[in-house]
Protein backbone atom coordinates (compact mmCIF):
# COMPACT_ATOMS: atom_id res chain seq x y z
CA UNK A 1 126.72 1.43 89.84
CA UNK A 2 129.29 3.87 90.42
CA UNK A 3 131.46 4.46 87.67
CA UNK A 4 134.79 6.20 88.58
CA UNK A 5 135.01 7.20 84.92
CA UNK A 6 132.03 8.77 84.27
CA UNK A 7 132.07 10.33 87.58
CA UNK A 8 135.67 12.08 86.68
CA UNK A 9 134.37 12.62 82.79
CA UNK A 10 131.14 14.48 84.63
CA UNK A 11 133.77 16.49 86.46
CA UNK A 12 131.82 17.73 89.27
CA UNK A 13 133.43 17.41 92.94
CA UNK A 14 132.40 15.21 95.69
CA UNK A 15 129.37 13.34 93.49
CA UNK A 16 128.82 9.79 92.54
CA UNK A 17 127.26 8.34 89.57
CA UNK A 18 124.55 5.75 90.61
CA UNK A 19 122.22 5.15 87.83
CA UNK A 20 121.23 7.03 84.30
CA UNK A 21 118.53 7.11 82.12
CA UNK A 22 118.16 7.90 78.33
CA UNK A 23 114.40 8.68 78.34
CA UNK A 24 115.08 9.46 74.84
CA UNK A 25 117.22 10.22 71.70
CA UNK A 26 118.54 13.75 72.64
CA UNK A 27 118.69 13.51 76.41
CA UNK A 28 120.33 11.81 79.22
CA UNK A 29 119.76 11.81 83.07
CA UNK A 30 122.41 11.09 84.87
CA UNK A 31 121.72 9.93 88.80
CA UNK A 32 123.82 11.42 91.35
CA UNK A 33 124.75 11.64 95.34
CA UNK A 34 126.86 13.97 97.39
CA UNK A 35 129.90 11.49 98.85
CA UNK A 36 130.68 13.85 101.77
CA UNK A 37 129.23 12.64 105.02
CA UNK A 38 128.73 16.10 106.55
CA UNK A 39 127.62 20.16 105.78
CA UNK A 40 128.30 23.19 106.83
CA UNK A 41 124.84 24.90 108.28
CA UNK A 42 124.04 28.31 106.06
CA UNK A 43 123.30 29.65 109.61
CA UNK A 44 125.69 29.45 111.54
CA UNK A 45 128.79 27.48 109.38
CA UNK A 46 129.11 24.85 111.60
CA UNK A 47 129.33 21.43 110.09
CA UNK A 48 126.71 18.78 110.51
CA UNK A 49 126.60 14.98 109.87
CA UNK A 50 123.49 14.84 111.54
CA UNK A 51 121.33 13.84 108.11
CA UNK A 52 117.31 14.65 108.88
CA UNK A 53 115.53 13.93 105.60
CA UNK A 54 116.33 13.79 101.69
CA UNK A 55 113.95 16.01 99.19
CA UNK A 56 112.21 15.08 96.43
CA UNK A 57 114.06 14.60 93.38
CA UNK A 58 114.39 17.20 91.29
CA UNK A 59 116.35 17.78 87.14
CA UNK A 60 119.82 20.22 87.40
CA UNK A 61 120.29 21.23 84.03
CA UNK A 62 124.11 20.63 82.87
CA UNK A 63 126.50 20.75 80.13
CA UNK A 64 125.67 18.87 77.20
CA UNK A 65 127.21 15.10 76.84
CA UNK A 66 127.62 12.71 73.91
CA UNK A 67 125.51 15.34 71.85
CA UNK A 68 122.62 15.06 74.59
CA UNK A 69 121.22 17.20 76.83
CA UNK A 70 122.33 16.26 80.34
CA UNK A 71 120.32 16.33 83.63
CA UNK A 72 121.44 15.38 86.86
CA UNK A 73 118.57 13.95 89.08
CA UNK A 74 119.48 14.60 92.53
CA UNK A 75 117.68 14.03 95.92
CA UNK A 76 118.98 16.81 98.01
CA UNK A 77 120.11 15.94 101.41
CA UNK A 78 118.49 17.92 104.42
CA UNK A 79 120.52 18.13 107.88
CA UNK A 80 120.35 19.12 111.56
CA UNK A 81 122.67 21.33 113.03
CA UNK A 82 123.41 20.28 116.02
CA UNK A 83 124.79 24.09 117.16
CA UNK A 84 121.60 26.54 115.89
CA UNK A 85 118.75 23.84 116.13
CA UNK A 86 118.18 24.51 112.52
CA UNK A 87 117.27 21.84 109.90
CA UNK A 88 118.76 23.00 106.41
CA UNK A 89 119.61 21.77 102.81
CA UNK A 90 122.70 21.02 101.72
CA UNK A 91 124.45 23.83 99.72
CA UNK A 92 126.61 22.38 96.67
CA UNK A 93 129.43 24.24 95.18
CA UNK A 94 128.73 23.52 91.58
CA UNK A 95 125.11 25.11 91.78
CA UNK A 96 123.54 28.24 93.32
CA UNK A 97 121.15 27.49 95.90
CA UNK A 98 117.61 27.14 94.43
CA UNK A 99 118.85 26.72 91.08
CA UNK A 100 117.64 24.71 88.44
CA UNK A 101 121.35 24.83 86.30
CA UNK A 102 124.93 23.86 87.17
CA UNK A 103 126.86 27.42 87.46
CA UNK A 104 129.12 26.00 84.46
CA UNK A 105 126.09 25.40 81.97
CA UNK A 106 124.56 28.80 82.86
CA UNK A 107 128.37 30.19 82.37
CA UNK A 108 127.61 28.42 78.77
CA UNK A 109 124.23 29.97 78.20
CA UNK A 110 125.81 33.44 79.29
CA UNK A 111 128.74 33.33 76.70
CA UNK A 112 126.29 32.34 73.95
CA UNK A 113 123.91 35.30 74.37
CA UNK A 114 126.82 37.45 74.22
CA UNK A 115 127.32 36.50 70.68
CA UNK A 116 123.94 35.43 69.69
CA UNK A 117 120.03 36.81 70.83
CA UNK A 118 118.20 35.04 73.42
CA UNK A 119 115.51 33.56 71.13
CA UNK A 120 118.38 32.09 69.00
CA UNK A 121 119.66 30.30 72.52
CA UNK A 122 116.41 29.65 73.59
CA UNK A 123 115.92 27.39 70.63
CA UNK A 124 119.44 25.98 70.14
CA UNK A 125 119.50 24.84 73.68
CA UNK A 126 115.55 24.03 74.25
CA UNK A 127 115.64 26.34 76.95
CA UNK A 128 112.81 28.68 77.70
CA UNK A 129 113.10 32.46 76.57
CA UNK A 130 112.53 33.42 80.27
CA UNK A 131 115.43 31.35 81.49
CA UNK A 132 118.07 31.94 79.18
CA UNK A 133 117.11 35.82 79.67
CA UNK A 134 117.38 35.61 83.30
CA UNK A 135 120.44 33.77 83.14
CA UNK A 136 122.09 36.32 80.97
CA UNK A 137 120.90 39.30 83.30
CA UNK A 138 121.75 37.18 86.45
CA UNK A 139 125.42 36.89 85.37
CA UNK A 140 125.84 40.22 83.34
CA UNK A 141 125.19 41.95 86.35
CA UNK A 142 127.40 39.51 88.59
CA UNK A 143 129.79 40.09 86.25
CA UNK A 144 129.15 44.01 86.36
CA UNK A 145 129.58 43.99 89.92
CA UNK A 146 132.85 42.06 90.08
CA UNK A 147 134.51 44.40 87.24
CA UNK A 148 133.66 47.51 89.43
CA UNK A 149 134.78 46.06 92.76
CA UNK A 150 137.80 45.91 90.63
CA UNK A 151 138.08 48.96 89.87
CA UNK A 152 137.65 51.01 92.84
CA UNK A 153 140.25 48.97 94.38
């Protein structure tokens, strides 16, 4: 079902669109897969086509759409590099590495603590007190650290 469309309105690189679901009134899921063939190892950087296994499926939290809360359902792709021996999961630029949020909707949740408290964007975005809190001390101190590299240089 891909839908070049959607796929550019979603605005994440090198994904395809191949199924949703609206499970109900206030939330979509949007089904995606990675389009390039290969990844670089974490290891060592080489680059692997060698696909091993896919992981279980698992919700990204993202960006609101259509006045619903979006979630990406994504079966992560696991590889061989053929240089270190070592299998590994594909990294994705749009989200850390064991994340459960694209970088741009915990960007979002970051700019609305710094006008509003956590328990008011815990509720506004049905997001846990824990996560929004970590989020916002995640990326303060990211942010933090990139202001004083900065400034020492």
């Amino acid at each position: 079902m891909s839908d070049p469309i959607l796929e550019q309105l979603l605005g994440l690189p090198h994904l395809t669109i191949s199924g949703y679901e609206l499970p109900d009134a206030k939330t979509v899921i949007l089904d995606i897969q990675p389009t390039l063939k290969v990844a670089l190892c974490p290891d060592c950087g080489h680059p692997s086509a060698d696909l091993h296994d896919y992981d279980d499926p698992r919700l990204i939290r993202d960006l609101s759409i259509w006045g619903r809360q979006c979630f990406l359902r994504l079966r992560g792709r696991r590889f061989d590099c053929v240089r270190c021996g070592h299998p590994f999961t594909e990294r994705l630029e749009w989200i850390d590495f064991g994340s459960s949020s694209t970088r741009r909707y915990e960007s979002y949740v970051f700019e609305l603590c710094r006008k509003n408290t956590p328990q008011y964007v815990s509720q506004l975005e049905d997001l846990g007190y824990d996560a929004v809190e970590g989020i916002f001390l995640r990326l303060g101190k990211k942010q933090l650290q990139g202001n004083s590299s900065v400034a020492s240089a």
